[in-house]
N, C-alpha and C. Protein backbone atom coordinates (compact mmCIF):
# COMPACT_ATOMS: atom_id res chain seq x y z
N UNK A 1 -30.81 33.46 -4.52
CA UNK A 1 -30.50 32.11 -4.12
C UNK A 1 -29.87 31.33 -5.26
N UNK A 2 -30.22 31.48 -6.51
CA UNK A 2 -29.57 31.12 -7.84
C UNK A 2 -28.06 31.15 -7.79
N UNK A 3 -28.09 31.91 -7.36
CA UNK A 3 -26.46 32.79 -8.12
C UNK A 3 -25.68 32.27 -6.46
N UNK A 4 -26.12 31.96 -5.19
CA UNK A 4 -25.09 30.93 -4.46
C UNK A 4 -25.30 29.77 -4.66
N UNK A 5 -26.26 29.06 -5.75
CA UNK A 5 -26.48 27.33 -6.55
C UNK A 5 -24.91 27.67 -7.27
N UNK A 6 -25.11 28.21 -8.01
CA UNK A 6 -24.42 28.33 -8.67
C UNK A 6 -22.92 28.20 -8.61
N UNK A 7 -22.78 29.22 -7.48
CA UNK A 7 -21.10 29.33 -7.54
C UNK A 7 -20.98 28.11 -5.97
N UNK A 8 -21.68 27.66 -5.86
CA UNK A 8 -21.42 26.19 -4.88
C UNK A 8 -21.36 24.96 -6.20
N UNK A 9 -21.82 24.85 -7.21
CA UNK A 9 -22.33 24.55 -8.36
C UNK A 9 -20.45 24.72 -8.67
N UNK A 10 -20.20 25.69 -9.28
CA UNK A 10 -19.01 25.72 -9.92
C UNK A 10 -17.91 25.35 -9.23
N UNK A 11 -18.37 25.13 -7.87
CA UNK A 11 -16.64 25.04 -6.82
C UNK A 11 -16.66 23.79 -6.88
N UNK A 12 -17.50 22.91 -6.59
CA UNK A 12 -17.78 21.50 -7.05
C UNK A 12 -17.23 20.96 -8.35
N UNK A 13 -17.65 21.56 -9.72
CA UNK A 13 -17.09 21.33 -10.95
C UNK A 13 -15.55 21.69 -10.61
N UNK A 14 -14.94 22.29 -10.42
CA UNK A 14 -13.83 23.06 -10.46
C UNK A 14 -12.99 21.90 -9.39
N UNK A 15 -13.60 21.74 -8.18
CA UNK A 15 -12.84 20.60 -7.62
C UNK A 15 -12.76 18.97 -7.54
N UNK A 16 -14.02 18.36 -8.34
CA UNK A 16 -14.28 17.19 -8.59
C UNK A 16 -12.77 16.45 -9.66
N UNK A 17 -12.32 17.39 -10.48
CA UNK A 17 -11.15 16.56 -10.96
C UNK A 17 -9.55 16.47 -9.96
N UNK A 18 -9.95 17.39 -8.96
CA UNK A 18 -8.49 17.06 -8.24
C UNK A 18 -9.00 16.80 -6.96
N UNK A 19 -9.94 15.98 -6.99
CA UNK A 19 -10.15 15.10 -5.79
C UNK A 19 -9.34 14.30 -5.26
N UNK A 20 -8.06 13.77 -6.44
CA UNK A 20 -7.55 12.81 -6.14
C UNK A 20 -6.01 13.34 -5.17
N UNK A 21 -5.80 14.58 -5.80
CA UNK A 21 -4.53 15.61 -5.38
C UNK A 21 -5.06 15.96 -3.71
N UNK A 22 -6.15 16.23 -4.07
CA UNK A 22 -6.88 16.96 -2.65
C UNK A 22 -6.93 15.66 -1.69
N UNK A 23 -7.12 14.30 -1.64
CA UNK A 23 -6.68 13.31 -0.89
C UNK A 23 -5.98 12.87 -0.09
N UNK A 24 -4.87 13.03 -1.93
CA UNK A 24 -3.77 12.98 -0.97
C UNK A 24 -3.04 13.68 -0.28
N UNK A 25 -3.59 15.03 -0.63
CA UNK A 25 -2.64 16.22 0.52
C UNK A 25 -3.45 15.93 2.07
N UNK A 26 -4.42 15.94 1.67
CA UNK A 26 -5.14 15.50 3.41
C UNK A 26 -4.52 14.51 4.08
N UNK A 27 -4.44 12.91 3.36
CA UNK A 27 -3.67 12.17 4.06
C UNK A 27 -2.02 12.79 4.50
N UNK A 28 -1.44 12.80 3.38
CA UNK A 28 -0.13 13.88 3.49
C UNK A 28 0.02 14.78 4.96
N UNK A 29 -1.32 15.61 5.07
CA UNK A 29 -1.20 16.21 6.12
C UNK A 29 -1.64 15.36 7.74
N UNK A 30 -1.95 14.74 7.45
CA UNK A 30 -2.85 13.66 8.50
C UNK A 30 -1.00 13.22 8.93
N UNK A 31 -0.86 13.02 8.04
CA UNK A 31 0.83 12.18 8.65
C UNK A 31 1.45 12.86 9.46
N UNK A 32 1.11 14.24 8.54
CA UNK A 32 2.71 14.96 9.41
C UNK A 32 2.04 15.63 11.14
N UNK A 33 0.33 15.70 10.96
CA UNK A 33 0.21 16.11 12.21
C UNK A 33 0.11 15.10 12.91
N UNK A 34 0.55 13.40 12.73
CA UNK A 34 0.61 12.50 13.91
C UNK A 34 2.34 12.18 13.90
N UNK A 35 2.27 13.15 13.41
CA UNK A 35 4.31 12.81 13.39
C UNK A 35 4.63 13.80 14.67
N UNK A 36 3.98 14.85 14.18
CA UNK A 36 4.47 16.42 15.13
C UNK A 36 3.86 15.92 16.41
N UNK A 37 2.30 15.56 16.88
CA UNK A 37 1.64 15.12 18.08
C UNK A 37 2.41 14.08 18.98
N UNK A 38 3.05 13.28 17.90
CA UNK A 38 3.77 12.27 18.72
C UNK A 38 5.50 12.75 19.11
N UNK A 39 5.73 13.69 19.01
CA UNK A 39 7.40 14.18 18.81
C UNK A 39 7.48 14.98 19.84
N UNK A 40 8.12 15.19 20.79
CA UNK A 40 8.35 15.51 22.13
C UNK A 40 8.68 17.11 21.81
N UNK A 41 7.94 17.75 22.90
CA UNK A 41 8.29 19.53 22.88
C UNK A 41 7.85 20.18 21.67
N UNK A 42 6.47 19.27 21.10
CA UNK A 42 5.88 20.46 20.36
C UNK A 42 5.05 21.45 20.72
N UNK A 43 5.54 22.65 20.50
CA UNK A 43 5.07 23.75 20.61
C UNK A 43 3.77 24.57 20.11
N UNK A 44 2.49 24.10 20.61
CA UNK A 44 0.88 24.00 19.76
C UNK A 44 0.65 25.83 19.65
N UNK A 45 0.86 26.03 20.90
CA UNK A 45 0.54 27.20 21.38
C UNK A 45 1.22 28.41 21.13
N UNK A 46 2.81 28.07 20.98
CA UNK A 46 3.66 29.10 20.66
C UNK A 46 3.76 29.48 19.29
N UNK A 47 3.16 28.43 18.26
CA UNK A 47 3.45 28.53 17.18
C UNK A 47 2.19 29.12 16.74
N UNK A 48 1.04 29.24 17.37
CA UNK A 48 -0.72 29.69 17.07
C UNK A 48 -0.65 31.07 16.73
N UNK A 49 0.23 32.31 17.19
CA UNK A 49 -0.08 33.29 16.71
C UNK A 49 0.99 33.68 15.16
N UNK A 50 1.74 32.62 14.72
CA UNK A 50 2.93 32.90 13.62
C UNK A 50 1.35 32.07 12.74
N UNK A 51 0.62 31.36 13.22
CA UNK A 51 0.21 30.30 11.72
C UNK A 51 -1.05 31.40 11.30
N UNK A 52 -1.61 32.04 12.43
CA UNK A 52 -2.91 32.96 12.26
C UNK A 52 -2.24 34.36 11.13
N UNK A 53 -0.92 34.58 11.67
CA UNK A 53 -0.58 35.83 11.01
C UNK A 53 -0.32 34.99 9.05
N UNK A 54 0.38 34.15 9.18
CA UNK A 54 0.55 33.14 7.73
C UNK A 54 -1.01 33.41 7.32
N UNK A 55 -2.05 32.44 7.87
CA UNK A 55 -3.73 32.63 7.29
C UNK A 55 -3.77 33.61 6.80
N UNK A 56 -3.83 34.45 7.97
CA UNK A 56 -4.56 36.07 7.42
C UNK A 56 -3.75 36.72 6.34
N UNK A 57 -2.53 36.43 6.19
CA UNK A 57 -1.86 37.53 4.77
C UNK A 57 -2.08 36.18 3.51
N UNK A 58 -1.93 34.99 3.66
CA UNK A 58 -2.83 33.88 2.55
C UNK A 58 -3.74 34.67 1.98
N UNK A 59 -4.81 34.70 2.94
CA UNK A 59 -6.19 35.24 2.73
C UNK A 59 -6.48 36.42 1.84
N UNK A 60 -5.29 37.79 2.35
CA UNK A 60 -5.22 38.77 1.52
C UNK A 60 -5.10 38.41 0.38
N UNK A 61 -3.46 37.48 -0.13
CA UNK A 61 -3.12 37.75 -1.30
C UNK A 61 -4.01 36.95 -1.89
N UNK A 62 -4.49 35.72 -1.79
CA UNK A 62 -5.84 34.94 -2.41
C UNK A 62 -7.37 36.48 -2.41
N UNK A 63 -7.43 37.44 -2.19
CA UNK A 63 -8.53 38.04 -2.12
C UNK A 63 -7.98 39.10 -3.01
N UNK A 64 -6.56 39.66 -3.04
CA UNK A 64 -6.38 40.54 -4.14
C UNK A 64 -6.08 39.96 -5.24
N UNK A 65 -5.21 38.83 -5.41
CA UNK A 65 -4.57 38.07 -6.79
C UNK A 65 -5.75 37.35 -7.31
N UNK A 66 -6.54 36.89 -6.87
CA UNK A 66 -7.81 35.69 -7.33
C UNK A 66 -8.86 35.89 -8.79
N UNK A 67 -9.21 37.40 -8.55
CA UNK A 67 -9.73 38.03 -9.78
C UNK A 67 -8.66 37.96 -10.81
N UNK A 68 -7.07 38.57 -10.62
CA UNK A 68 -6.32 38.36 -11.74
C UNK A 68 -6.15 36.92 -12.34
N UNK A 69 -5.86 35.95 -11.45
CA UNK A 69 -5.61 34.95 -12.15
C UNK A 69 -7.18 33.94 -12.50
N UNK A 70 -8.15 34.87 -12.78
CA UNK A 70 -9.42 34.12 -12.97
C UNK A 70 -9.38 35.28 -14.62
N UNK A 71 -8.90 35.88 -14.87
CA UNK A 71 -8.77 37.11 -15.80
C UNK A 71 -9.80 38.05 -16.03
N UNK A 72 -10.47 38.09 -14.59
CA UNK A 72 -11.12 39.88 -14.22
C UNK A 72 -10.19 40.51 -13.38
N UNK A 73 -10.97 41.40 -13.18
CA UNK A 73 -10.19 42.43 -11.75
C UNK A 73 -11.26 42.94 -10.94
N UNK A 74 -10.96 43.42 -9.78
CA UNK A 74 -11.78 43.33 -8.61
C UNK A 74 -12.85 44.80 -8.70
N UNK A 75 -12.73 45.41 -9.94
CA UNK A 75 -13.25 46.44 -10.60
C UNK A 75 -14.87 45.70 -11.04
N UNK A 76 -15.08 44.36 -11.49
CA UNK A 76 -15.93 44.00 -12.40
C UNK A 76 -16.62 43.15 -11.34
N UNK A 77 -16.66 43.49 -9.77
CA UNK A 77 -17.14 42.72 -8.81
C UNK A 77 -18.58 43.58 -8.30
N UNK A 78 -19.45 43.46 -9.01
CA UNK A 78 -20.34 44.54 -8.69
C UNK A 78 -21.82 44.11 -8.25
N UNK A 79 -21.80 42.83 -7.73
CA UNK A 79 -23.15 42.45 -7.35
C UNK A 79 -22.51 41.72 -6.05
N UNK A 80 -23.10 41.90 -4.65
CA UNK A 80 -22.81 41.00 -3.23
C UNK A 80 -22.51 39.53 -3.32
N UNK A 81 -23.21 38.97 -4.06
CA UNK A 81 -22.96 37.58 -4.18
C UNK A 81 -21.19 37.38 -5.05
N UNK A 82 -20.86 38.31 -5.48
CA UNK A 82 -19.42 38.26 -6.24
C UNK A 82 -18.22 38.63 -4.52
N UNK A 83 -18.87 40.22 -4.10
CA UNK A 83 -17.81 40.20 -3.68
C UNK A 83 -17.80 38.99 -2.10
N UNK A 84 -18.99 38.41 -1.98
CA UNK A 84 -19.44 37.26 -0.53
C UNK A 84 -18.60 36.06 -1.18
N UNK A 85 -18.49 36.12 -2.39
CA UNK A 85 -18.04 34.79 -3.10
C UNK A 85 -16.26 34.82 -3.30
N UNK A 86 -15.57 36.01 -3.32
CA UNK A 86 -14.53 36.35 -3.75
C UNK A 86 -13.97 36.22 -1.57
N UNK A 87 -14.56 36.70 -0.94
CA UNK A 87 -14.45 36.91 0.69
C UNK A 87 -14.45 35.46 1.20
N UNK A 88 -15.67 34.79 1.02
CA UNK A 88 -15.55 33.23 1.54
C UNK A 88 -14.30 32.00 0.70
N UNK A 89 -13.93 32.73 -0.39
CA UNK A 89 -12.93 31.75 -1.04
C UNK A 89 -11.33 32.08 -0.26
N UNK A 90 -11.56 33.59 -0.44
CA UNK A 90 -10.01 33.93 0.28
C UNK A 90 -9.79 33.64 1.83
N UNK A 91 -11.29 33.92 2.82
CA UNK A 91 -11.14 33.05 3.90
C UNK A 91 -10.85 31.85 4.04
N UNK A 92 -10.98 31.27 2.97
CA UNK A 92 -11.15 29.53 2.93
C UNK A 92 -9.55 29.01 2.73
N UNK A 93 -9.27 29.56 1.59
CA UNK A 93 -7.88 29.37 1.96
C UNK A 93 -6.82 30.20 2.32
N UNK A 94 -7.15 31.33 3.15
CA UNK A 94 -6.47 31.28 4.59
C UNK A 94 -6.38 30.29 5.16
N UNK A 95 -7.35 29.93 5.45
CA UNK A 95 -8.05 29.02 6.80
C UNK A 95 -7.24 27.30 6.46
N UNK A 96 -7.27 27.05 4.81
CA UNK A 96 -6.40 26.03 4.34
C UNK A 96 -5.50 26.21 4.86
N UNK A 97 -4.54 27.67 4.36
CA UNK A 97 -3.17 27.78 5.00
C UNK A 97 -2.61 27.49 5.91
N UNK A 98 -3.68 28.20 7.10
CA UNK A 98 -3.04 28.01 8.55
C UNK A 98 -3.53 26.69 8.96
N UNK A 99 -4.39 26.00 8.15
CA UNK A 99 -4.25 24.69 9.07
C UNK A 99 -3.33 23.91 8.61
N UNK A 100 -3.09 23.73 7.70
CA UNK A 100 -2.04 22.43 7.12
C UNK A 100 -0.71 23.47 7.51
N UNK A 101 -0.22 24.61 8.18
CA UNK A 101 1.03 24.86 8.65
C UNK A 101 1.03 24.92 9.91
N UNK A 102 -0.32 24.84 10.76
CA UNK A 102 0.37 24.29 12.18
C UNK A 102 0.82 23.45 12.48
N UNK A 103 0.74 22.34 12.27
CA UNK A 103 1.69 21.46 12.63
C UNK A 103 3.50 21.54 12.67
N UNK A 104 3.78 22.02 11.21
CA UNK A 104 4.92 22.51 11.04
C UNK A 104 5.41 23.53 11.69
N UNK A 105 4.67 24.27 11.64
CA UNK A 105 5.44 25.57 12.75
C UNK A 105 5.29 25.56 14.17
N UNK A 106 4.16 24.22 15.01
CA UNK A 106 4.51 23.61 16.03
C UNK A 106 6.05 23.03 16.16
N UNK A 107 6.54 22.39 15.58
CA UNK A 107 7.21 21.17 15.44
C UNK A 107 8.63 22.23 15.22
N UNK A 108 8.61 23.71 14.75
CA UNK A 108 9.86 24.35 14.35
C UNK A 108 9.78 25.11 15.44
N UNK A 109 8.69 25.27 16.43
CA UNK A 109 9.02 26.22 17.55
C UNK A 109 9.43 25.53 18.62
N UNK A 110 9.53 24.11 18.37
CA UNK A 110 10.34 23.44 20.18
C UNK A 110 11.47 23.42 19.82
N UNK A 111 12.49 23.96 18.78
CA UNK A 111 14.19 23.66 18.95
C UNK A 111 13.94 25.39 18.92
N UNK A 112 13.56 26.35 19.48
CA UNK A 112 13.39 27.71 19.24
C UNK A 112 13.66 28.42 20.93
């Protein structure tokens, strides 16, 4: 139970200084999905299986690149709580990915 304090503990430290970046991309994104909702012939549905396929390869390269640019490798992942911790981050931003690009790839599939 320590060792998920912990790395909930460090994601906190790690994101408390770009709270302010992280804001404003939310609002940022808040705009553009009442821009796309309000814009005639957007496409929610057609564009749902292009944003899931975007997530899921996000997800990969955040789950293979993540150890490199932290400067381990996925070799030195040897206790569950590493590789549950390395799995829920790369889901996570998948899951970032494809949400802040549906809108956009709604909005590019009604002139399609």
């Amino acid at each position: 139970m320590y060792e998920i304090w912990l790395g909930l503990n460090i994601i906190y430290e790690i994101l408390r200084p770009a709270f302010g970046f992280l804001a404003i991309g939310a609002l940022a994104w808040l705009a553009l999905l009442v821009a796309v909702w309000r814009s005639p012939g957007a496409q929610w549905r057609r564009a749902l299986p292009s944003t899931l396929i975007l997530g899921v390869f996000a997800a990969i390269v955040v789950f293979v690149l993540a150890p490199a640019l932290t400067a381990s490798s996925l070799s030195e992942l040897k206790y569950w709580v590493d590789w549950a911790f390395l799995g829920s981050s790369a889901l996570g931003a998948g899951a970032v990915v494809a949400v802040a690009a549906w809108p956009l790839l709604a909005w590019l599939a009604r002139r399609a």
